[in-house]
PDB file of N, CA and C in Angstrom:
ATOM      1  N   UNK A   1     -19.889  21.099  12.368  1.00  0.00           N
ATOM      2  CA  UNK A   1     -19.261  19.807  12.488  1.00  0.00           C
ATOM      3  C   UNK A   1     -18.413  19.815  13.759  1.00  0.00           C
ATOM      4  N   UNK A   2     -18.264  18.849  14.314  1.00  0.00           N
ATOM      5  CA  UNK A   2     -18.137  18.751  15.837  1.00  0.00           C
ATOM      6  C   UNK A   2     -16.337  17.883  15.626  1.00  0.00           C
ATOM      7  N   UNK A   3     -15.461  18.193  16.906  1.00  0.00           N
ATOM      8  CA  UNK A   3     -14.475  17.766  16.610  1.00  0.00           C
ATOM      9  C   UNK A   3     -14.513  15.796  15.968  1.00  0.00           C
ATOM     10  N   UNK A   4     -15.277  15.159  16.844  1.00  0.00           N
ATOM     11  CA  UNK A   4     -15.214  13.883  16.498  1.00  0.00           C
ATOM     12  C   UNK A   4     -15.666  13.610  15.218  1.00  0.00           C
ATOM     13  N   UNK A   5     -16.491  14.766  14.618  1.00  0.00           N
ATOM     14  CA  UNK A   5     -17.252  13.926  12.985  1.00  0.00           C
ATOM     15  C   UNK A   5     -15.534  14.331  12.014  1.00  0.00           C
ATOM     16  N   UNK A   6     -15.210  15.378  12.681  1.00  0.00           N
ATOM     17  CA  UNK A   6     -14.104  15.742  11.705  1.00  0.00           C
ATOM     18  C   UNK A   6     -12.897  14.748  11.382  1.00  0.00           C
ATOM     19  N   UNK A   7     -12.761  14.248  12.906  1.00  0.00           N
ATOM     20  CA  UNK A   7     -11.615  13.391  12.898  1.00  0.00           C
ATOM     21  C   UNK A   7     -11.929  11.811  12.384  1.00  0.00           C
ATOM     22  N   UNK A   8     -13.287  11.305  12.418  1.00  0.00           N
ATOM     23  CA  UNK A   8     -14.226  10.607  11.418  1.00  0.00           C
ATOM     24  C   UNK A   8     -13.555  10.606  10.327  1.00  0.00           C
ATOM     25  N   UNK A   9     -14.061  11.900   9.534  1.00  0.00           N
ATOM     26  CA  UNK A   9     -14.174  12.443   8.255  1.00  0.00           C
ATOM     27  C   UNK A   9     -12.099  12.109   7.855  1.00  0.00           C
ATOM     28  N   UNK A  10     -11.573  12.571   9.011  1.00  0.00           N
ATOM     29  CA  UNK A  10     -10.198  12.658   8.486  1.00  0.00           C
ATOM     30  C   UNK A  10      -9.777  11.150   8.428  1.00  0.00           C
ATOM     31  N   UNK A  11     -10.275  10.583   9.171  1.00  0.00           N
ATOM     32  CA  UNK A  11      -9.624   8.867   8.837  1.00  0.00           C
ATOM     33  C   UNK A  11     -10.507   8.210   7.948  1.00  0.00           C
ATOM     34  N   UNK A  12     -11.306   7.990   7.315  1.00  0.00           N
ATOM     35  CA  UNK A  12     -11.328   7.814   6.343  1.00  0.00           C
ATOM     36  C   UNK A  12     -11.228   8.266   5.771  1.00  0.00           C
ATOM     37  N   UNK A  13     -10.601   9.801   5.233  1.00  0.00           N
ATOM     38  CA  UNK A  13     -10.095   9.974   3.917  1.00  0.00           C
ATOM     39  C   UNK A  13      -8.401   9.519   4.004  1.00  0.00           C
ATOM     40  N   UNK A  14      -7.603   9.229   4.859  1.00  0.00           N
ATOM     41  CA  UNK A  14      -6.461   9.293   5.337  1.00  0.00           C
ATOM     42  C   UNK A  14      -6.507   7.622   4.789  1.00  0.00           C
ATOM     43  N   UNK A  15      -7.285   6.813   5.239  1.00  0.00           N
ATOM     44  CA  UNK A  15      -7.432   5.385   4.529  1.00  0.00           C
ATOM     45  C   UNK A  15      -7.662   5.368   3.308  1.00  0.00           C
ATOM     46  N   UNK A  16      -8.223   5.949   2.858  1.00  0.00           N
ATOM     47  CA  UNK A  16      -9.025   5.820   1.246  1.00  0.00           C
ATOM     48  C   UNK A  16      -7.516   6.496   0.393  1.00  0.00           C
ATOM     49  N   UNK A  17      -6.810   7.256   0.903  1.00  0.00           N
ATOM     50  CA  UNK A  17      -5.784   7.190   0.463  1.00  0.00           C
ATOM     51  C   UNK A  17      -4.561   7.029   0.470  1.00  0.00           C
ATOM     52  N   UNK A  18      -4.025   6.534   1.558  1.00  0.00           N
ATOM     53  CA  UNK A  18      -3.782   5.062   2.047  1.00  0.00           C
ATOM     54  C   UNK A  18      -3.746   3.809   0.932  1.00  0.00           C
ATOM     55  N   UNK A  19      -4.966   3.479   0.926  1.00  0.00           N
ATOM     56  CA  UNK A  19      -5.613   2.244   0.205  1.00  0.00           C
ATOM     57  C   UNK A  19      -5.258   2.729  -1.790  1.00  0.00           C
ATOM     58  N   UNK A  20      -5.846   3.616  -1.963  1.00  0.00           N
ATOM     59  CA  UNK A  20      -5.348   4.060  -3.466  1.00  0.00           C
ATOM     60  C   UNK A  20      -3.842   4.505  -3.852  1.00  0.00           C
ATOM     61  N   UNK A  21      -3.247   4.922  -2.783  1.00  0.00           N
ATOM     62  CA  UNK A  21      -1.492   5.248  -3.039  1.00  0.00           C
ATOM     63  C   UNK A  21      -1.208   3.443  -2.786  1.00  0.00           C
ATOM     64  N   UNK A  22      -1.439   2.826  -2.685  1.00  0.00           N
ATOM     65  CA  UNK A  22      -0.886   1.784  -1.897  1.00  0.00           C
ATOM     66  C   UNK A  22      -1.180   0.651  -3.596  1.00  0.00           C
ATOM     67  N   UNK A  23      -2.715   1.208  -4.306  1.00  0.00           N
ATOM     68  CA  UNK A  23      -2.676   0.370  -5.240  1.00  0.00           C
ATOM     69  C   UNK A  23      -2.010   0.750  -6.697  1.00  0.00           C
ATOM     70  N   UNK A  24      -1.760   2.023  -6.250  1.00  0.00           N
ATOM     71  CA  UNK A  24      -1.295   2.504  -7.422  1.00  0.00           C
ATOM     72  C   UNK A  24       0.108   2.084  -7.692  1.00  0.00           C
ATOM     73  N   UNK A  25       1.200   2.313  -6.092  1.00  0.00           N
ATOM     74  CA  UNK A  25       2.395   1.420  -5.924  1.00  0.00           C
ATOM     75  C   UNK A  25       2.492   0.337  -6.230  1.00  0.00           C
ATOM     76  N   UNK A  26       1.544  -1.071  -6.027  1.00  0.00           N
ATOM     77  CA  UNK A  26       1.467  -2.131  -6.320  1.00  0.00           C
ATOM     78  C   UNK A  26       1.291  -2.363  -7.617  1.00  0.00           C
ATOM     79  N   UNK A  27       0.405  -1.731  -8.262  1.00  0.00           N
ATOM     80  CA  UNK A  27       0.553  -1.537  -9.819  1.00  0.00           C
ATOM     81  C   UNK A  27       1.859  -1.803 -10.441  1.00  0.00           C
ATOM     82  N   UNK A  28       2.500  -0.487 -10.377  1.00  0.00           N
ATOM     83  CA  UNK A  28       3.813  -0.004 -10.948  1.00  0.00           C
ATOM     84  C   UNK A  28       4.928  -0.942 -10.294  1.00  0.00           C
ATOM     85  N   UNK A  29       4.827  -1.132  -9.499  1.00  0.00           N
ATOM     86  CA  UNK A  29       5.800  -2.163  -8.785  1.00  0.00           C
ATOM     87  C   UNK A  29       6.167  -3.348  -9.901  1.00  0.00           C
ATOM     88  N   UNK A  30       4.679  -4.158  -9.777  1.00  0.00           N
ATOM     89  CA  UNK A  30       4.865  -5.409 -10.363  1.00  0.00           C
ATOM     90  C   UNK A  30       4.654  -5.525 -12.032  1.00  0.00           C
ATOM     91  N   UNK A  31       4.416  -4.251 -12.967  1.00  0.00           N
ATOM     92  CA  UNK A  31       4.547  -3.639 -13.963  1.00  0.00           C
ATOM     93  C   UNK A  31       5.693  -3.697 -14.293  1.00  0.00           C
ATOM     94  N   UNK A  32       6.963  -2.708 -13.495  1.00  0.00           N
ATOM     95  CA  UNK A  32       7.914  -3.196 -13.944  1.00  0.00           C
ATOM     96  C   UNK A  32       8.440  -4.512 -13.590  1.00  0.00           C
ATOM     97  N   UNK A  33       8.560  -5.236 -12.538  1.00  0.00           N
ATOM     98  CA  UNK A  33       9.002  -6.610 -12.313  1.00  0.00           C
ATOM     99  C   UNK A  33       8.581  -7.371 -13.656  1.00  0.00           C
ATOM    100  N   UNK A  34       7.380  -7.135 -14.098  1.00  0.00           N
ATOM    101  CA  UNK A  34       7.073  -8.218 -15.431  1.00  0.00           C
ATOM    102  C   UNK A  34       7.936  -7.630 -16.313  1.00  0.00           C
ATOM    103  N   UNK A  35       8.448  -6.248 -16.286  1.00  0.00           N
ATOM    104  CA  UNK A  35       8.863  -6.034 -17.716  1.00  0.00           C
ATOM    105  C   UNK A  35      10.448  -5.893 -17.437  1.00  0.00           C
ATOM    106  N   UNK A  36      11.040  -6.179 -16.392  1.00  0.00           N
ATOM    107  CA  UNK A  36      12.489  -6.515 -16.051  1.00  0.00           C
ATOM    108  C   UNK A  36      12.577  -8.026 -16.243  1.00  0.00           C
ATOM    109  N   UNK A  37      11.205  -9.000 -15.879  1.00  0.00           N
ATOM    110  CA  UNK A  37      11.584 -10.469 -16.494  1.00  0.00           C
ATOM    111  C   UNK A  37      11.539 -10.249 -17.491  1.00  0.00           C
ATOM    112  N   UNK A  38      10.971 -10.053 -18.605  1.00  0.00           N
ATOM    113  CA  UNK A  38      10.809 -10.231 -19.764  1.00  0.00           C
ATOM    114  C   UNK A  38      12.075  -9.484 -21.115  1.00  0.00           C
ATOM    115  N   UNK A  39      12.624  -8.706 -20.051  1.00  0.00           N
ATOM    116  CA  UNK A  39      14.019  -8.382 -20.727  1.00  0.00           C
ATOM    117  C   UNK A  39      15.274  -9.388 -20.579  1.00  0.00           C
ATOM    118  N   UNK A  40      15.308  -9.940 -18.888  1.00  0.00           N
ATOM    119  CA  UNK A  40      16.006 -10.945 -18.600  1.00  0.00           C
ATOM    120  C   UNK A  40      15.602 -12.048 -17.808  1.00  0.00           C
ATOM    121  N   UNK A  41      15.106 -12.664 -18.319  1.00  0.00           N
ATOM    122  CA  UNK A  41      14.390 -13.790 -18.440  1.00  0.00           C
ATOM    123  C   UNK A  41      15.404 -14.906 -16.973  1.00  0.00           C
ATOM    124  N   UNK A  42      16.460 -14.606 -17.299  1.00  0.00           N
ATOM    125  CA  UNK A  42      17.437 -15.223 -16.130  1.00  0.00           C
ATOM    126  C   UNK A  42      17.606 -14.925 -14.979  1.00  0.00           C
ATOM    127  N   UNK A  43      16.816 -13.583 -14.769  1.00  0.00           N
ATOM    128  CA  UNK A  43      17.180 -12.667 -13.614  1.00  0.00           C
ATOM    129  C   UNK A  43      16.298 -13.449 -12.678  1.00  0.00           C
ATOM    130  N   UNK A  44      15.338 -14.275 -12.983  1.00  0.00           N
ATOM    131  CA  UNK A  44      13.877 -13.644 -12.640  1.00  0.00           C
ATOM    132  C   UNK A  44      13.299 -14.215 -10.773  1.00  0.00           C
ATOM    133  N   UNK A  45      14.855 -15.079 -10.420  1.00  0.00           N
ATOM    134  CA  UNK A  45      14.260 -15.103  -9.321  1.00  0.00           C
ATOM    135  C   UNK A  45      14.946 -14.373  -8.391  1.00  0.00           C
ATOM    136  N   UNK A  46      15.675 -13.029  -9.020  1.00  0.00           N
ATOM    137  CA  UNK A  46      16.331 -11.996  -8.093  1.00  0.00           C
ATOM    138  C   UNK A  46      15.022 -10.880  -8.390  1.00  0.00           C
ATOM    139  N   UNK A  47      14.654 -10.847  -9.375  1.00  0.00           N
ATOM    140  CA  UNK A  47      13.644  -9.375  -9.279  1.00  0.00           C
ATOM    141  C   UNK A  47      12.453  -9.877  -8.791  1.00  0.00           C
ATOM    142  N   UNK A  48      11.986 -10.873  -8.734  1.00  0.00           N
ATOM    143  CA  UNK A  48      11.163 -12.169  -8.318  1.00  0.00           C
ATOM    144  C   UNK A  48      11.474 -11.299  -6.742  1.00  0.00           C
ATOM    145  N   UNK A  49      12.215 -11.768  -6.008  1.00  0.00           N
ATOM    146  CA  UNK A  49      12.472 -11.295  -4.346  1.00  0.00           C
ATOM    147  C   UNK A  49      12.432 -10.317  -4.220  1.00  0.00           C
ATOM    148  N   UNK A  50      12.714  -9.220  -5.280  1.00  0.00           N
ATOM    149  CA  UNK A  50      12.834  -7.529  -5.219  1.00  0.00           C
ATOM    150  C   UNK A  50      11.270  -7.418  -5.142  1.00  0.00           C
ATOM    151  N   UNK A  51      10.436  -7.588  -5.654  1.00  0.00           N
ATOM    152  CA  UNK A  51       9.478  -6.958  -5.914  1.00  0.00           C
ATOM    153  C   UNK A  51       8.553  -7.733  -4.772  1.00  0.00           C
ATOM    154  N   UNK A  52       9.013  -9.133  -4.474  1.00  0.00           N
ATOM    155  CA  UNK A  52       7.685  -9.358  -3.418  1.00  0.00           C
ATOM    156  C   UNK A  52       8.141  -8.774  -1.921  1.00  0.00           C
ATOM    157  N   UNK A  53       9.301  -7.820  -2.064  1.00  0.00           N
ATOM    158  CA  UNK A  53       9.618  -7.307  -0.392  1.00  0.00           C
ATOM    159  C   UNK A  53       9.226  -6.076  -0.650  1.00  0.00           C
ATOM    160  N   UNK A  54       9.452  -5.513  -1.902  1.00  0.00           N
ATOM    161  CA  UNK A  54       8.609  -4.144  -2.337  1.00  0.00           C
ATOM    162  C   UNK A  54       7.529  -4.562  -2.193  1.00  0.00           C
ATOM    163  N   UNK A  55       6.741  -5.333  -2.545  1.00  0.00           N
ATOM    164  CA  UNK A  55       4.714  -5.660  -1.900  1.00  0.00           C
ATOM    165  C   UNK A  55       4.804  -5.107  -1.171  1.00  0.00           C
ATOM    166  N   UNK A  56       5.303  -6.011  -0.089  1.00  0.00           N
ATOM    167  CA  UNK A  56       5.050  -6.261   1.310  1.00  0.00           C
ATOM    168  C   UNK A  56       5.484  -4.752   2.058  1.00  0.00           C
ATOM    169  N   UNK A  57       6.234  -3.723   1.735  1.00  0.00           N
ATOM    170  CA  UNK A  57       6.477  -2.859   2.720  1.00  0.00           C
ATOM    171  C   UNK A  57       5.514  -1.753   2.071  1.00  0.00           C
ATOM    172  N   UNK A  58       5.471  -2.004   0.565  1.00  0.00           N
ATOM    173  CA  UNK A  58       3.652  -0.912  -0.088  1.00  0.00           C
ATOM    174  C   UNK A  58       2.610  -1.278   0.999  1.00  0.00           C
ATOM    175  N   UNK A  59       2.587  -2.880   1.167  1.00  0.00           N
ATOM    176  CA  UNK A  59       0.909  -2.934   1.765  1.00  0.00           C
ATOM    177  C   UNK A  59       1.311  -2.474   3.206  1.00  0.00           C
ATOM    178  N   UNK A  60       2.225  -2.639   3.806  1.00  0.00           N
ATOM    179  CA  UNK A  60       2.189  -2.229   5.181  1.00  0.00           C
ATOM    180  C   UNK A  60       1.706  -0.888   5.669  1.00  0.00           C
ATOM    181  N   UNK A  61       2.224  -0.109   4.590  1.00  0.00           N
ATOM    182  CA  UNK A  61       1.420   1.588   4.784  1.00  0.00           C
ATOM    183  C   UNK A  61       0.131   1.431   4.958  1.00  0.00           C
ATOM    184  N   UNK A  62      -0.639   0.860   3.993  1.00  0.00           N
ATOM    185  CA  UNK A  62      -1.980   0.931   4.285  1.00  0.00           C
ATOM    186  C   UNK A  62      -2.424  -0.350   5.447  1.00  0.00           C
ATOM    187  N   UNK A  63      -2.288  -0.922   6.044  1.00  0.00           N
ATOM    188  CA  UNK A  63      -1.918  -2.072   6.991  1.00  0.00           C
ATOM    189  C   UNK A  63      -2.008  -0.904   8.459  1.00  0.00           C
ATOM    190  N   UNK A  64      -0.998   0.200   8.161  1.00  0.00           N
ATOM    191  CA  UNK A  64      -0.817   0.883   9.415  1.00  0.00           C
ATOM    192  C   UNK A  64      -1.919   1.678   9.855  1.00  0.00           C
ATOM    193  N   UNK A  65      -2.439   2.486   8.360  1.00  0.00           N
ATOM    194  CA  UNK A  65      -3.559   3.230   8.307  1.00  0.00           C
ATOM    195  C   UNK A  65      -4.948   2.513   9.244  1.00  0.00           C
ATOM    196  N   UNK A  66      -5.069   1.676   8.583  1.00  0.00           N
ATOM    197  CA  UNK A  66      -5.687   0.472   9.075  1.00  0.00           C
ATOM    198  C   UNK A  66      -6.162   0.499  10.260  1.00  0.00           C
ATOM    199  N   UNK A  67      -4.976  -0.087  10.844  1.00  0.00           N
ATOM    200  CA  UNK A  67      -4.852  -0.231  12.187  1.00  0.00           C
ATOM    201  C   UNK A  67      -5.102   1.147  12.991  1.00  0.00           C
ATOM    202  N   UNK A  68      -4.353   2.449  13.072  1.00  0.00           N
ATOM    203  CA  UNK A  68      -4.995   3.598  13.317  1.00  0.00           C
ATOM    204  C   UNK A  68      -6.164   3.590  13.052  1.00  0.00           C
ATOM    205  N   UNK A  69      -6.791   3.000  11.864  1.00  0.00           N
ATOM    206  CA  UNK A  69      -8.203   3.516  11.977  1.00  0.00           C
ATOM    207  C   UNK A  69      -8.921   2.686  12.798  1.00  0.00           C
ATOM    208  N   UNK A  70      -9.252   1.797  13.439  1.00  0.00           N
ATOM    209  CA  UNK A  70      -8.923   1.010  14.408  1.00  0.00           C
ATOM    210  C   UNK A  70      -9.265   1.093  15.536  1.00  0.00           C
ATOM    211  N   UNK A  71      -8.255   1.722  16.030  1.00  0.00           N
ATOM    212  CA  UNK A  71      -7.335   2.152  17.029  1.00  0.00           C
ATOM    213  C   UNK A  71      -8.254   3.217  17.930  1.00  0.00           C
ATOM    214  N   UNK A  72      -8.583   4.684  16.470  1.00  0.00           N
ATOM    215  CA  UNK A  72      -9.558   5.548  16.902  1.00  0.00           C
ATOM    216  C   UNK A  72     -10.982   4.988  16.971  1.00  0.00           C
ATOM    217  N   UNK A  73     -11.352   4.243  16.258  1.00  0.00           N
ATOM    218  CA  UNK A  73     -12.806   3.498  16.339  1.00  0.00           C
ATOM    219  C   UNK A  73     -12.990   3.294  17.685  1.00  0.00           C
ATOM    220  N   UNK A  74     -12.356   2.765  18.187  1.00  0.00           N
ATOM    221  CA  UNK A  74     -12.331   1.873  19.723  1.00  0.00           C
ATOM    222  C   UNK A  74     -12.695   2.641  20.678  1.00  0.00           C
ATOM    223  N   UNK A  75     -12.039   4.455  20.577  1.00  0.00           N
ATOM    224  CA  UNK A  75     -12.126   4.890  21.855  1.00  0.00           C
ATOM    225  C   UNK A  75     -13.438   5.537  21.923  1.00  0.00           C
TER     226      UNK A  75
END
């Protein structure tokens, strides 16, 4: 295996998990957000904002991966 198939081989596995840490976070994230509304029902448009800025900085990891992978495609 030649340096380029390796470094191939390493970005997509580097995405693929990336992409699965990223859904597994999103999972659990909004898992508990449902089960912090459902205890306080009043809270819900403060954990409501907690959890959609927690999304957003989960998906960015894989967003970055992404883009690196990308990045190396190109050259």
């Amino acid at each position: 295996m030649d340096s380029k198939s390796a470094m191939d081989l390493g970005v997509a596995i580097a995405l693929a998990a990336a992409a699965l840490g990223s859904t597994i976070g999103l999972g659990v994230a909004v898992s508990s957000a449902l089960g912090a509304i459902s205890r306080q029902p009043e809270a819900n448009n403060k954990i409501m904002m907690s959890m959609i800025i927690g999304c957003a900085f989960i998906e960015a990891i894989t967003i970055y991966v992404l883009v690196f992978a990308f990045m190396y495609a190109s050259k």
